[in-house]
PDB file of N, CA and C in Angstrom:
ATOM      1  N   UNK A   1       0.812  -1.193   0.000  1.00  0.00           N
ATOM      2  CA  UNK A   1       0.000   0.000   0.000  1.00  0.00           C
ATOM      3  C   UNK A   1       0.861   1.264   0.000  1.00  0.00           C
ATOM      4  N   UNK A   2       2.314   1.094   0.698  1.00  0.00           N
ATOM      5  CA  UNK A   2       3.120   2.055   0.778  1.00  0.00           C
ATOM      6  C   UNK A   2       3.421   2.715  -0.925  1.00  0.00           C
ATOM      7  N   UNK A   3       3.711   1.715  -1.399  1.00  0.00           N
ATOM      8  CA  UNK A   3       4.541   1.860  -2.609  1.00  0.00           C
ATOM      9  C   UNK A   3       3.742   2.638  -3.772  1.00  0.00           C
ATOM     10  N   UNK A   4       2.476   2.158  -4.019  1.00  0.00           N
ATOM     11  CA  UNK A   4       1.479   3.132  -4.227  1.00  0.00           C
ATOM     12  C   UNK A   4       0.464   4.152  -3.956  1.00  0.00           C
ATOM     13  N   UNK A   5       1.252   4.213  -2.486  1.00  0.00           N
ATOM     14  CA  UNK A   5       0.611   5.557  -1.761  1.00  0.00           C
ATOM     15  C   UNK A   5      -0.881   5.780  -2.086  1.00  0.00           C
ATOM     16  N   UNK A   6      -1.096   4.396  -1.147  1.00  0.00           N
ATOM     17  CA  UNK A   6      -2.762   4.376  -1.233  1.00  0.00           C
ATOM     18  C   UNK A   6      -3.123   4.341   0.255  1.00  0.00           C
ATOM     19  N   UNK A   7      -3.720   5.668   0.699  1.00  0.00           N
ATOM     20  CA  UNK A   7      -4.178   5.888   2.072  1.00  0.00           C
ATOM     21  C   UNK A   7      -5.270   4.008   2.485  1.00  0.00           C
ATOM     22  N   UNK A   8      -4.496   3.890   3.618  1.00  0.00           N
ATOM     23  CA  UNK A   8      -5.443   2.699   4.125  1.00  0.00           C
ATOM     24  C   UNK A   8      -6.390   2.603   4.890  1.00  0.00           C
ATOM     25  N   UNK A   9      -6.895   4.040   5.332  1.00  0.00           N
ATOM     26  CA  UNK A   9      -7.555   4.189   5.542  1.00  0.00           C
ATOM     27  C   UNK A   9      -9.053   4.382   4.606  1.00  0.00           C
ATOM     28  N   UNK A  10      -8.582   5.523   4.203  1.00  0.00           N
ATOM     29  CA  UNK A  10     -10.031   5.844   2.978  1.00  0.00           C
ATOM     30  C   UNK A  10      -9.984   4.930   1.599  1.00  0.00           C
ATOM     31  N   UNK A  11      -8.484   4.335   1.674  1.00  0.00           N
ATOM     32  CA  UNK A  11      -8.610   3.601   0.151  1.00  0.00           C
ATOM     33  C   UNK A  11      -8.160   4.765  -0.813  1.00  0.00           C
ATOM     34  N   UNK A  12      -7.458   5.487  -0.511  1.00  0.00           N
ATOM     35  CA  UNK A  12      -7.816   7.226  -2.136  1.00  0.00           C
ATOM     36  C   UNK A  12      -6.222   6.869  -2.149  1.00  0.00           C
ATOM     37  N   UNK A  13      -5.844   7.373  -3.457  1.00  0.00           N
ATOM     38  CA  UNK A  13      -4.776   7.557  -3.509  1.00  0.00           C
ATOM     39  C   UNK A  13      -4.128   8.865  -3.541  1.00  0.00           C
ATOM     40  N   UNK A  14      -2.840   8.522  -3.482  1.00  0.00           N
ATOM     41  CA  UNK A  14      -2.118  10.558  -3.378  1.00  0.00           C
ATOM     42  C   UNK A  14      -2.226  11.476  -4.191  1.00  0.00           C
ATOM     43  N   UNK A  15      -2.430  12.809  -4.436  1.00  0.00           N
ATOM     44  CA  UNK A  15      -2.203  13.320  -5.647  1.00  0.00           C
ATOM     45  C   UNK A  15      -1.356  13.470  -6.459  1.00  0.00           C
ATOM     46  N   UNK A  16       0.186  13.012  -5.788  1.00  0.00           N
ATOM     47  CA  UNK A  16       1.189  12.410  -6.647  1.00  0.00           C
ATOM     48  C   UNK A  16       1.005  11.485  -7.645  1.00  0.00           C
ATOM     49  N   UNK A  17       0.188  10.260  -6.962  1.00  0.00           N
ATOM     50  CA  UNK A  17       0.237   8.764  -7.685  1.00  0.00           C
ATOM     51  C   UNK A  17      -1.007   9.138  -8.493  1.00  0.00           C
ATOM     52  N   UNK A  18      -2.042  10.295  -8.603  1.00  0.00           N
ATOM     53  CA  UNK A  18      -3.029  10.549  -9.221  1.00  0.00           C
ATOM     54  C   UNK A  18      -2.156  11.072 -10.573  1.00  0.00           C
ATOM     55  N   UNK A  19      -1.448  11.726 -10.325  1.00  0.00           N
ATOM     56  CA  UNK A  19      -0.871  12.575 -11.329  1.00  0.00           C
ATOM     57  C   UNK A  19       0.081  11.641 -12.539  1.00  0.00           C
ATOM     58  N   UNK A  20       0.542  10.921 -11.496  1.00  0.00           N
ATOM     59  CA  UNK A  20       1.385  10.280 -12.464  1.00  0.00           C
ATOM     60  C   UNK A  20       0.531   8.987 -13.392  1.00  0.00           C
ATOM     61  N   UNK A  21      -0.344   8.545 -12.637  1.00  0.00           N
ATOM     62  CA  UNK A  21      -1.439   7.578 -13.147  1.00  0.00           C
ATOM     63  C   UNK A  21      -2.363   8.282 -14.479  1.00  0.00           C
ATOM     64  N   UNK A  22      -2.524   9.554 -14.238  1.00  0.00           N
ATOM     65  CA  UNK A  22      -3.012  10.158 -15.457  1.00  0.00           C
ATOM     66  C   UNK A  22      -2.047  10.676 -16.482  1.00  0.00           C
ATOM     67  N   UNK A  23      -0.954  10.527 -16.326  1.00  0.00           N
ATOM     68  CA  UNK A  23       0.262  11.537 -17.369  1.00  0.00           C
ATOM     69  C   UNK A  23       0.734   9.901 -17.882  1.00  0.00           C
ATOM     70  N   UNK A  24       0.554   8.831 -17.420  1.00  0.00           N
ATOM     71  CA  UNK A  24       1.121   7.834 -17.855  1.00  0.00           C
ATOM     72  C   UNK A  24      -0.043   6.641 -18.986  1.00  0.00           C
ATOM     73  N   UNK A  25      -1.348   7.005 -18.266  1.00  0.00           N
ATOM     74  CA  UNK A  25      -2.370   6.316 -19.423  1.00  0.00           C
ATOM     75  C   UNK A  25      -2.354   7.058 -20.687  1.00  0.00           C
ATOM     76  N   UNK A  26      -2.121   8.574 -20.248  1.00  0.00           N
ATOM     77  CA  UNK A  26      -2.288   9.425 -21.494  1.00  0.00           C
ATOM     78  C   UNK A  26      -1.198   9.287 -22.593  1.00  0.00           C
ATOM     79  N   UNK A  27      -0.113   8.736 -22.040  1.00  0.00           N
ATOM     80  CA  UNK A  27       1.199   8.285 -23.484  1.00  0.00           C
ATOM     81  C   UNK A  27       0.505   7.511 -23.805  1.00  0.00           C
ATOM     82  N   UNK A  28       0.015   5.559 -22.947  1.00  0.00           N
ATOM     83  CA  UNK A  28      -0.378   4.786 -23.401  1.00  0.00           C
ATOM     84  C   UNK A  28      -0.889   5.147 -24.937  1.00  0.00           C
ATOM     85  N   UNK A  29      -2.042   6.105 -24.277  1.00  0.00           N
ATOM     86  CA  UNK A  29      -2.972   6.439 -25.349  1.00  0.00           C
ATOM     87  C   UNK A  29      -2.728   6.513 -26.670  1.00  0.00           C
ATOM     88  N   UNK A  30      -2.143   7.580 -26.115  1.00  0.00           N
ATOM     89  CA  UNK A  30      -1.244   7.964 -27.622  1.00  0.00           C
ATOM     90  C   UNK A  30      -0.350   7.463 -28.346  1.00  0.00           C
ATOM     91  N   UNK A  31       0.310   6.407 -27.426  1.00  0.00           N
ATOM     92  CA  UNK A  31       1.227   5.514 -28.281  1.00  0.00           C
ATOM     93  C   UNK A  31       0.550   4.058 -29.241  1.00  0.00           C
ATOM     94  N   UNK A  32      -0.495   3.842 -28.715  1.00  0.00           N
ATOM     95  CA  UNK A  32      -1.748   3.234 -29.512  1.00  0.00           C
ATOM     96  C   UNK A  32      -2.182   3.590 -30.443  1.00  0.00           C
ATOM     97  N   UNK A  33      -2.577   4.722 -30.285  1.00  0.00           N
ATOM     98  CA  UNK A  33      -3.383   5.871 -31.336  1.00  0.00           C
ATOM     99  C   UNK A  33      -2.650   6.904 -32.744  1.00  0.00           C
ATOM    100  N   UNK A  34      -1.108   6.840 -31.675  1.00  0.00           N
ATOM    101  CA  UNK A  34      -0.283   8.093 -33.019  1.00  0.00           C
ATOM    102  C   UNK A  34      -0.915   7.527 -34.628  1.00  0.00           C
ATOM    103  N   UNK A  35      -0.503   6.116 -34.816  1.00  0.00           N
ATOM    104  CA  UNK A  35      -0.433   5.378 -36.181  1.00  0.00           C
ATOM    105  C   UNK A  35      -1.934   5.879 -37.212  1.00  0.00           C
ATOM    106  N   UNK A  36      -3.084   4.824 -36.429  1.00  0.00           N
ATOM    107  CA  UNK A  36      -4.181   5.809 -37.002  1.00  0.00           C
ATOM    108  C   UNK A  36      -4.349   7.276 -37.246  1.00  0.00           C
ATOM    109  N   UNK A  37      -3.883   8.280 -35.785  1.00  0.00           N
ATOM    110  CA  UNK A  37      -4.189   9.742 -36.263  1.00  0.00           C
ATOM    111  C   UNK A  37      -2.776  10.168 -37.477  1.00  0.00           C
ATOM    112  N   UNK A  38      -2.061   9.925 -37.533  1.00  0.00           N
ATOM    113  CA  UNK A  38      -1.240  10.105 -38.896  1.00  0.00           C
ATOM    114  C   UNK A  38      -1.859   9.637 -40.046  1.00  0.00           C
ATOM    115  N   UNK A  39      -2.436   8.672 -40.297  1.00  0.00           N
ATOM    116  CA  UNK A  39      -3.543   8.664 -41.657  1.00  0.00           C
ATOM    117  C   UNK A  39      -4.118   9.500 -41.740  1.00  0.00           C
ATOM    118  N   UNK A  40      -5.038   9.560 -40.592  1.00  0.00           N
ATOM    119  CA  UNK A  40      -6.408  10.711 -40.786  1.00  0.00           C
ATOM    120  C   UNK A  40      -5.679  12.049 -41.194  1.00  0.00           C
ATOM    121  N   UNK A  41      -4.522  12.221 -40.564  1.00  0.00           N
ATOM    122  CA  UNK A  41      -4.088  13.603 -41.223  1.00  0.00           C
ATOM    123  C   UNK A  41      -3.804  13.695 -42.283  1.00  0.00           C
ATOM    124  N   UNK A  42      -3.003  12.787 -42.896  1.00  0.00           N
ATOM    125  CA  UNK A  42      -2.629  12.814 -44.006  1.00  0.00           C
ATOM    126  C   UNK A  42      -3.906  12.445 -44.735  1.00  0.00           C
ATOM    127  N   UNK A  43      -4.532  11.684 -44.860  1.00  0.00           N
ATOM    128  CA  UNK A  43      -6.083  12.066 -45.554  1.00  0.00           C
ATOM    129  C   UNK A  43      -7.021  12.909 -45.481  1.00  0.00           C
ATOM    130  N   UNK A  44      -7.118  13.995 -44.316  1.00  0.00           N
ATOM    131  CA  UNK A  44      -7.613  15.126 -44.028  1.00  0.00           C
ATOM    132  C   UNK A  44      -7.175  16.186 -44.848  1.00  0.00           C
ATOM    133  N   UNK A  45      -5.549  16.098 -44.976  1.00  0.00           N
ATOM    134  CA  UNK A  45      -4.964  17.540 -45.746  1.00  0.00           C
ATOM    135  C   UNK A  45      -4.943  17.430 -46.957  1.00  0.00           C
ATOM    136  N   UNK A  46      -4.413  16.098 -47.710  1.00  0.00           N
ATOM    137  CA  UNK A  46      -4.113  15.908 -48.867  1.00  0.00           C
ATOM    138  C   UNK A  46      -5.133  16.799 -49.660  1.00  0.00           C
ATOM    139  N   UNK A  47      -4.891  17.157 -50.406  1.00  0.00           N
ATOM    140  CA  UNK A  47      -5.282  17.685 -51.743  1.00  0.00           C
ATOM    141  C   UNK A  47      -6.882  16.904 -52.131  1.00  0.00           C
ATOM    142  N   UNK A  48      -8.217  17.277 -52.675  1.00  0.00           N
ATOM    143  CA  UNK A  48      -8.955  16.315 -52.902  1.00  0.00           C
ATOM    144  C   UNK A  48      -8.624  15.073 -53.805  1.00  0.00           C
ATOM    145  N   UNK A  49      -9.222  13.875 -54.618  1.00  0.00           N
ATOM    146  CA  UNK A  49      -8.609  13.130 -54.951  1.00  0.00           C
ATOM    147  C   UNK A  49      -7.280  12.710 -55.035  1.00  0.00           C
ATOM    148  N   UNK A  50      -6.474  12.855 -53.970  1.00  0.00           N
ATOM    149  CA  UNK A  50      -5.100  12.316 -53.839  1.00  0.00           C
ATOM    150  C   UNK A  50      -5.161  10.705 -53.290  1.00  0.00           C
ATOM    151  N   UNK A  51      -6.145  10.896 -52.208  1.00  0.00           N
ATOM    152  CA  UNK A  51      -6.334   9.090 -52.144  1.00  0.00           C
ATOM    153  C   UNK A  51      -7.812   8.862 -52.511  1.00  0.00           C
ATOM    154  N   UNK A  52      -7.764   7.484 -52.322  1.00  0.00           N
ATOM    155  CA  UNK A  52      -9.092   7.199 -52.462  1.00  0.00           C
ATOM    156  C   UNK A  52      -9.772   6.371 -51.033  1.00  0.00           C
ATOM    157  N   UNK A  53      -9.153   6.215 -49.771  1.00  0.00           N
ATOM    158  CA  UNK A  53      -9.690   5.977 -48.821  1.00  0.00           C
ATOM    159  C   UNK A  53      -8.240   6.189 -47.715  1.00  0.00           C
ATOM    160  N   UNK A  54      -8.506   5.541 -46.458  1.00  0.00           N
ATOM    161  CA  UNK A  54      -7.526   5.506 -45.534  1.00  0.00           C
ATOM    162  C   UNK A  54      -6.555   4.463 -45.933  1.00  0.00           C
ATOM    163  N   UNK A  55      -7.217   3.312 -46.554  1.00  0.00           N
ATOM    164  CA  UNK A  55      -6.333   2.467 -46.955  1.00  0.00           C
ATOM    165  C   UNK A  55      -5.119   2.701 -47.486  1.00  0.00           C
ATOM    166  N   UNK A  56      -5.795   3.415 -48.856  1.00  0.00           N
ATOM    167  CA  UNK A  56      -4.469   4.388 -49.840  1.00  0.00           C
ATOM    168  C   UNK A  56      -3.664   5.238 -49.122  1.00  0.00           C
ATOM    169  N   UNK A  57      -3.818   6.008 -48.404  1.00  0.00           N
ATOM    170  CA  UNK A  57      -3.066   6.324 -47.750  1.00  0.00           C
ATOM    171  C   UNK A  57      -1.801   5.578 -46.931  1.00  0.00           C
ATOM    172  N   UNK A  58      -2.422   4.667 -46.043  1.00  0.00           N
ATOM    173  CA  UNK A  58      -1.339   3.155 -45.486  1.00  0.00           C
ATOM    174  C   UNK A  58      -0.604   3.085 -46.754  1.00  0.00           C
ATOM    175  N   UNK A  59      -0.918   2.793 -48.023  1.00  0.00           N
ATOM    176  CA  UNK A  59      -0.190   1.869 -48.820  1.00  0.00           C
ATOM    177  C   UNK A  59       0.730   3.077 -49.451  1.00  0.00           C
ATOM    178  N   UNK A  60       0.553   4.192 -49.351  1.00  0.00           N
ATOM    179  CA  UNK A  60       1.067   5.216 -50.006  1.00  0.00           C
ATOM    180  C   UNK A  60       2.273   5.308 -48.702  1.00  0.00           C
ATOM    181  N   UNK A  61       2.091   5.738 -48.155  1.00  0.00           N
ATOM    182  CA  UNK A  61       2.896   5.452 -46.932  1.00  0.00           C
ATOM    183  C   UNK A  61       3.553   4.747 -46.469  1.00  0.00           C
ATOM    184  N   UNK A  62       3.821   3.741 -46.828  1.00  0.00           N
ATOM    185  CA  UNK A  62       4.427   2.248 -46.563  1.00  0.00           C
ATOM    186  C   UNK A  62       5.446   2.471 -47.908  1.00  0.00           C
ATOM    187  N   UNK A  63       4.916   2.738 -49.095  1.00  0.00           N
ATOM    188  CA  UNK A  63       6.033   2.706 -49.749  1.00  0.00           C
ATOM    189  C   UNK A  63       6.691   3.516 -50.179  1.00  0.00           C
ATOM    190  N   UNK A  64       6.219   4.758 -50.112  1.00  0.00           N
ATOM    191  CA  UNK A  64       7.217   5.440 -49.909  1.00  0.00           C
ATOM    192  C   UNK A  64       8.369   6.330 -48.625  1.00  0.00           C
ATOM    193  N   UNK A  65       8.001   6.292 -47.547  1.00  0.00           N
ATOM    194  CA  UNK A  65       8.491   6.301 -46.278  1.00  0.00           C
ATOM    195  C   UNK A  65       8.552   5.248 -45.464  1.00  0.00           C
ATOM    196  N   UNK A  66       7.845   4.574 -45.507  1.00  0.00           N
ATOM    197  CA  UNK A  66       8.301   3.381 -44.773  1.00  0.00           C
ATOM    198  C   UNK A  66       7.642   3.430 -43.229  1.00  0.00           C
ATOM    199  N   UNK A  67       7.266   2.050 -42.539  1.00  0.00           N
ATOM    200  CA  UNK A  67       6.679   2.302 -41.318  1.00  0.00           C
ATOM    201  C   UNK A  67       7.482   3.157 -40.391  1.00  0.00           C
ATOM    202  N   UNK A  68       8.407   3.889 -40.301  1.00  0.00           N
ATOM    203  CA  UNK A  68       8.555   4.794 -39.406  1.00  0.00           C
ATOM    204  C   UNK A  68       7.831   5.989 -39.464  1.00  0.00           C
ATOM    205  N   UNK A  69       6.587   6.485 -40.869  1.00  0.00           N
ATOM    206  CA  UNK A  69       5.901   7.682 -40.999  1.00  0.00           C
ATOM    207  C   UNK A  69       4.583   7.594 -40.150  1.00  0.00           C
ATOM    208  N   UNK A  70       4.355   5.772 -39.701  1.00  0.00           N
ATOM    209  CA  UNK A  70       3.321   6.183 -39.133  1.00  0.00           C
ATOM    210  C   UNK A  70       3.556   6.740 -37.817  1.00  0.00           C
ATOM    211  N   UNK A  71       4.785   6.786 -37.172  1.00  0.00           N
ATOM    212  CA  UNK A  71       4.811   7.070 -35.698  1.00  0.00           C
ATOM    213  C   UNK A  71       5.516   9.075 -36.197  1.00  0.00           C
ATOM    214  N   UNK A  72       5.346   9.431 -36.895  1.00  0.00           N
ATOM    215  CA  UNK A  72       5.428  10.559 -36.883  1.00  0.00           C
ATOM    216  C   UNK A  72       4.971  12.170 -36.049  1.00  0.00           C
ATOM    217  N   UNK A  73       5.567  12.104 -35.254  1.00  0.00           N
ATOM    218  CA  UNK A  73       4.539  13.401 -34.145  1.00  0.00           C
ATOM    219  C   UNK A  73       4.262  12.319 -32.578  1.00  0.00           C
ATOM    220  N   UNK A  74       5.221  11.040 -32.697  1.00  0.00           N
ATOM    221  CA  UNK A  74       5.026  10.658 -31.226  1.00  0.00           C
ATOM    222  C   UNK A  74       5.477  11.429 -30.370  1.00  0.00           C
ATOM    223  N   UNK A  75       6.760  12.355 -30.494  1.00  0.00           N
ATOM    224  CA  UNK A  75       7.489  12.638 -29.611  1.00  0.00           C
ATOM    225  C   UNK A  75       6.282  14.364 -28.794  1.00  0.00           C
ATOM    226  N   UNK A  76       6.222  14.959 -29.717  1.00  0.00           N
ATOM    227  CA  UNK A  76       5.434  16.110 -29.334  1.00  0.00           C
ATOM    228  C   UNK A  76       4.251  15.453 -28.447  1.00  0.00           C
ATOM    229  N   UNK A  77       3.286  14.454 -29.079  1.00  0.00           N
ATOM    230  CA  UNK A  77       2.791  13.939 -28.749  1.00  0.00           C
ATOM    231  C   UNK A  77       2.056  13.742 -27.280  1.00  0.00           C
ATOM    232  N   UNK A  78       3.193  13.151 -26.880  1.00  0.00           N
ATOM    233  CA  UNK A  78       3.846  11.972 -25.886  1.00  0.00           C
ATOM    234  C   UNK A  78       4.241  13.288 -24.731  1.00  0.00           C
ATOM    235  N   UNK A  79       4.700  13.908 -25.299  1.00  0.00           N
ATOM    236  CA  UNK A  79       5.412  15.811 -24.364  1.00  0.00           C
ATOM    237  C   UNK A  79       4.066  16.318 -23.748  1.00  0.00           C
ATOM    238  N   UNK A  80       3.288  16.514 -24.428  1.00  0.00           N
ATOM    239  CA  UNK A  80       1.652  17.081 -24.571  1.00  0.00           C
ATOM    240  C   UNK A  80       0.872  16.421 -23.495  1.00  0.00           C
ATOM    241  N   UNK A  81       0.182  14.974 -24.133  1.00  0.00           N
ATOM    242  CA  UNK A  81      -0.274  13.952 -23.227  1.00  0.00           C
ATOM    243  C   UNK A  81      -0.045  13.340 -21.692  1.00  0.00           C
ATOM    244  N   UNK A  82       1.336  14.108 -21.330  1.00  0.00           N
ATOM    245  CA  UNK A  82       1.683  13.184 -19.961  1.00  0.00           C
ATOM    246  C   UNK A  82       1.019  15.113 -18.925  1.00  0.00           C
ATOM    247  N   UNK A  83       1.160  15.974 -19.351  1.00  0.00           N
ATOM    248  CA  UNK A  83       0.595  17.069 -18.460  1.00  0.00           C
ATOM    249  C   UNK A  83      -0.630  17.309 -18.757  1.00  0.00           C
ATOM    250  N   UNK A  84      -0.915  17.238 -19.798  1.00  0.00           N
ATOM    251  CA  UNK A  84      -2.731  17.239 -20.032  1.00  0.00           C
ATOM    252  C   UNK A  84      -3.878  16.187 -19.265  1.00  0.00           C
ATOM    253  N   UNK A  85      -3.246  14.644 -19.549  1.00  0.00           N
ATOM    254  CA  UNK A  85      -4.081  13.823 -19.290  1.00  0.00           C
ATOM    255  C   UNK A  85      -3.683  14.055 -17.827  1.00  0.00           C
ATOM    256  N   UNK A  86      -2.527  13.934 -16.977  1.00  0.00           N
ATOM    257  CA  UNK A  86      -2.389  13.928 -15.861  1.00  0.00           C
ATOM    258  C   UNK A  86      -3.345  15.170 -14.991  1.00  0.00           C
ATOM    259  N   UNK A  87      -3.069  16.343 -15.413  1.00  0.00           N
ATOM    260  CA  UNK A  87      -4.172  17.208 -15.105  1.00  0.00           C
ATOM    261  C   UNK A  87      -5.880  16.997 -15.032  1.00  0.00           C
ATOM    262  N   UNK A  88      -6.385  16.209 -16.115  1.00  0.00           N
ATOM    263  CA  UNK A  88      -7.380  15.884 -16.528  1.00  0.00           C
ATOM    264  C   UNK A  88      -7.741  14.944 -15.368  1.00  0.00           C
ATOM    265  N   UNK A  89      -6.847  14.039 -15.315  1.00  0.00           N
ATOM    266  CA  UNK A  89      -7.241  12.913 -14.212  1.00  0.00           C
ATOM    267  C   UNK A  89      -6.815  13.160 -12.388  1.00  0.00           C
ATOM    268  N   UNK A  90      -6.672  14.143 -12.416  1.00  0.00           N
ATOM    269  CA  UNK A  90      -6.515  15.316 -11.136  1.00  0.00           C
ATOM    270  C   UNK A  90      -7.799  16.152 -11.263  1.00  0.00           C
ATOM    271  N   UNK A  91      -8.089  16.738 -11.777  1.00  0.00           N
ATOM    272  CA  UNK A  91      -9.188  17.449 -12.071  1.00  0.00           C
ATOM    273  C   UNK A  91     -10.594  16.856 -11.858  1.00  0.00           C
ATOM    274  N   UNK A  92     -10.170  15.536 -12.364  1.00  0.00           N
ATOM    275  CA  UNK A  92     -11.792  14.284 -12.168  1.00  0.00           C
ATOM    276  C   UNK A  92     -11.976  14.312 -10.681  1.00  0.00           C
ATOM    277  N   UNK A  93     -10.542  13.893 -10.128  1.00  0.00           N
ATOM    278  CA  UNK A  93     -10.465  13.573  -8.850  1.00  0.00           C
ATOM    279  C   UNK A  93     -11.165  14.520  -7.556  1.00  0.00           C
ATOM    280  N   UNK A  94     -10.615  15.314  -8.374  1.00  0.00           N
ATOM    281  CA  UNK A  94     -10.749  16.855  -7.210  1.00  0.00           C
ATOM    282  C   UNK A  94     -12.155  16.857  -7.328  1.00  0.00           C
ATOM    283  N   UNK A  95     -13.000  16.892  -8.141  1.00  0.00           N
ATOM    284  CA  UNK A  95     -14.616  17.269  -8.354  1.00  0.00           C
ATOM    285  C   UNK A  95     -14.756  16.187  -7.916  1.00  0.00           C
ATOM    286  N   UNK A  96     -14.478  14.782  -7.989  1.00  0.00           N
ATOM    287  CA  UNK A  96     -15.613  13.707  -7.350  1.00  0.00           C
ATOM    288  C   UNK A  96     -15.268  13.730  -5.755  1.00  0.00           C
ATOM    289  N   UNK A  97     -14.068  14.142  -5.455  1.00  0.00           N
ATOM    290  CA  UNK A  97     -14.163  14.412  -3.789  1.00  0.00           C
ATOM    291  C   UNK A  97     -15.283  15.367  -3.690  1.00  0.00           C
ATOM    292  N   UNK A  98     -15.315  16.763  -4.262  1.00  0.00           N
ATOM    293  CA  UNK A  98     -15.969  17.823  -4.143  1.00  0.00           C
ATOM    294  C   UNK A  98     -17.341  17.636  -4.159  1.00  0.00           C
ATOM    295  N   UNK A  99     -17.773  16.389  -4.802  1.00  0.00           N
ATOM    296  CA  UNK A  99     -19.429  16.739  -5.412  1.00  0.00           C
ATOM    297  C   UNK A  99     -19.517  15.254  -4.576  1.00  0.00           C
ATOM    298  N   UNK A 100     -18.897  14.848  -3.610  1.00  0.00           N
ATOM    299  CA  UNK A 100     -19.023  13.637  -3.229  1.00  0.00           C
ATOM    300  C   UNK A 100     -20.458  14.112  -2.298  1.00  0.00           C
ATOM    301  N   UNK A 101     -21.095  14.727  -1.410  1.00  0.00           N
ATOM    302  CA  UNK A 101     -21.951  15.103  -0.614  1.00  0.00           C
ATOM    303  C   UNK A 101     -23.030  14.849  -1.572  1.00  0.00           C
ATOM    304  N   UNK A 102     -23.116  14.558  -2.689  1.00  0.00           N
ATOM    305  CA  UNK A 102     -24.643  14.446  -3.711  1.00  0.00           C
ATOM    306  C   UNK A 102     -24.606  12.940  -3.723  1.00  0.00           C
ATOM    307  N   UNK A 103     -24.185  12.044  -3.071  1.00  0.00           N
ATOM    308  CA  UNK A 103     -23.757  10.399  -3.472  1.00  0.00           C
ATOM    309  C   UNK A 103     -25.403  10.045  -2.321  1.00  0.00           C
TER     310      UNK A 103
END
């Protein structure tokens, strides 16, 4: 219980281990997700008829850059996601203590 600084009394955890629990699902996320949202962009911007679905795009992509284009924009990404989501999942926290009296 120490190690994850989970009060044993109430069961809650710290706002440390809150913080880091939300800055760390939020890479997950994104490290799941970069591949797909790099299609959609690149099928979002392209020019009209440049592809003809998401597919074309993958295959356009594959051969001429090679699977390292789909992880393109992890790093910003990944920078972004660990203070946002961590905030986000601090923020949940704080209001469901707060609005806990309506339970």
């Amino acid at each position: 219980m120490k190690v994850q600084k989970i009060d044993p009394e109430s069961g809650a955890l710290s706002p440390l281990a809150v913080l880091c629990a939300g800055g760390v699902a939020g890479m997950a996320c994104w490290g799941v997700s970069i591949p797909a949202d790099v299609l959609k962009s690149r099928f979002q911007t392209a020019p009209a008829g440049t592809y003809s679905g998401v597919m074309d795009v993958y295959r356009h992509l594959m051969k001429e850059e090679g699977p390292g284009a789909l992880f393109r924009g992890l790093r910003p990404a990944m920078i972004r996601a660990f203070p946002a989501n961590a905030a986000c999942f601090f923020g949940m926290e704080v209001s469901k203590k707060a609005f806990a009296f309506m339970d």
